[in-house]
C-alpha atoms as a PDB file:
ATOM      1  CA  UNK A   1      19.213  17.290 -58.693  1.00  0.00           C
ATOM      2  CA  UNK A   2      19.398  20.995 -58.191  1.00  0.00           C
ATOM      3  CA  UNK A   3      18.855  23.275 -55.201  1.00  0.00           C
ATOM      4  CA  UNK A   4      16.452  26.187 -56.095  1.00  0.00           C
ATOM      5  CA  UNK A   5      15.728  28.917 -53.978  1.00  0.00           C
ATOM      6  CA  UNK A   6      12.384  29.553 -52.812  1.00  0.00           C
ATOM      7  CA  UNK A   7      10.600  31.379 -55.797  1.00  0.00           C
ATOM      8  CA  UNK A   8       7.780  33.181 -53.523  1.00  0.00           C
ATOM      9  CA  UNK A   9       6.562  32.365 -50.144  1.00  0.00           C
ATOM     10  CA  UNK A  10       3.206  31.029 -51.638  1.00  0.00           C
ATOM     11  CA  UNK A  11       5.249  28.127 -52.695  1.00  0.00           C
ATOM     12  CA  UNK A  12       5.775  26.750 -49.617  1.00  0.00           C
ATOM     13  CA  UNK A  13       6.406  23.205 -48.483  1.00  0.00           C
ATOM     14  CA  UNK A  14       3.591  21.580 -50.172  1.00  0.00           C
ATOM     15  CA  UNK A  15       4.380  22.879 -53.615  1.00  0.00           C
ATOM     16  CA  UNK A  16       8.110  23.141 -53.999  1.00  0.00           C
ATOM     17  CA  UNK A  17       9.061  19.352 -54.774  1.00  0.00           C
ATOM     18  CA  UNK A  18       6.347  19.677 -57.723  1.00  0.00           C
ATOM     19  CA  UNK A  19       7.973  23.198 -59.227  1.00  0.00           C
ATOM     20  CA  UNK A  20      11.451  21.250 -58.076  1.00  0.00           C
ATOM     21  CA  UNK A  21      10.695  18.493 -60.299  1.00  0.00           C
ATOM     22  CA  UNK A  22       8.814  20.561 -62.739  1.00  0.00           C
ATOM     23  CA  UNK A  23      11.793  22.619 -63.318  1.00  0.00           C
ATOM     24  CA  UNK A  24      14.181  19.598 -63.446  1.00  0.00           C
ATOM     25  CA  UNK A  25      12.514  18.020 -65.979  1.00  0.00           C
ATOM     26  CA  UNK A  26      12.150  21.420 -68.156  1.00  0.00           C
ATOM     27  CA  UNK A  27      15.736  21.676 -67.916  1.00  0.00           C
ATOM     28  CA  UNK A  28      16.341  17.907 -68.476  1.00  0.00           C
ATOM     29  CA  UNK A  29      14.128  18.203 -71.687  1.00  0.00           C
ATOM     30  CA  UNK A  30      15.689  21.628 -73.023  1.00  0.00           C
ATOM     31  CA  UNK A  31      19.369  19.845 -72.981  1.00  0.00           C
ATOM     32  CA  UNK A  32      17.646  16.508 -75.162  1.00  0.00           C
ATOM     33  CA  UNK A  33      16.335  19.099 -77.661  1.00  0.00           C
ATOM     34  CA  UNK A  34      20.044  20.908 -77.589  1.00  0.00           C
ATOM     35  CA  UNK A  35      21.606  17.518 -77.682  1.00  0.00           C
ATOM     36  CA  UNK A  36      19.227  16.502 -80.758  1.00  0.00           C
ATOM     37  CA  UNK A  37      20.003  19.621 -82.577  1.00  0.00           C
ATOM     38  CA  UNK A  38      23.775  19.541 -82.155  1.00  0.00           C
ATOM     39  CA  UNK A  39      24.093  16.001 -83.441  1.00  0.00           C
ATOM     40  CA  UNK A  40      21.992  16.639 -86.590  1.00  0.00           C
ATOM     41  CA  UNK A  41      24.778  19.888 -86.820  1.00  0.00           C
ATOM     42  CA  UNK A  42      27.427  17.627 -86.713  1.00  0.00           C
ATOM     43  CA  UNK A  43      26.080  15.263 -89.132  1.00  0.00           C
ATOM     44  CA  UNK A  44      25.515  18.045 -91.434  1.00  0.00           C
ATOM     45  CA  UNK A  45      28.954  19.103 -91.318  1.00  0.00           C
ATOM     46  CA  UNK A  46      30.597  16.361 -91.660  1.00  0.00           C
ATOM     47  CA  UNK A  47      28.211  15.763 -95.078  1.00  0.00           C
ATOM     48  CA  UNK A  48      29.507  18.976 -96.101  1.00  0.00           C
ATOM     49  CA  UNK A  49      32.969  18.240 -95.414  1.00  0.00           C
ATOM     50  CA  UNK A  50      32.934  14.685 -97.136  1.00  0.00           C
ATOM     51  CA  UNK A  51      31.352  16.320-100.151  1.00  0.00           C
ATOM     52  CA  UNK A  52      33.823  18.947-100.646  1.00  0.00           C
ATOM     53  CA  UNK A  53      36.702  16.114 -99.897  1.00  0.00           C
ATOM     54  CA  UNK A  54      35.068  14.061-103.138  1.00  0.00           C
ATOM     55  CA  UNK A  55      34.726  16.945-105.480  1.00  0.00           C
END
């Protein structure tokens, strides 16, 4: 998915598909959580909205 650089020469060929993957799936799993939190956001918005239309 994503190119990194090489952190520190102690990562070398052995160990930088797992931080490559590692990292991937950090990142993958930080945008579910924002994705998550956003919709509930929205939902709660449009709640407010609706409620304010019906008063």
């Amino acid at each position: 998915m994503l190119k990194h650089k090489p952190i520190h020469p102690i990562f070398n060929n052995r160990w930088s598909p797992v931080i490559e993957f590692a990292t991937d799936s950090l990142l993958f799993m930080l945008f579910g959580i924002a994705g998550v939190v956003l919709s509930v956001l929205s939902d709660c918005v449009v709640k407010v909205f609706q409620g304010k239309d019906s008063r």
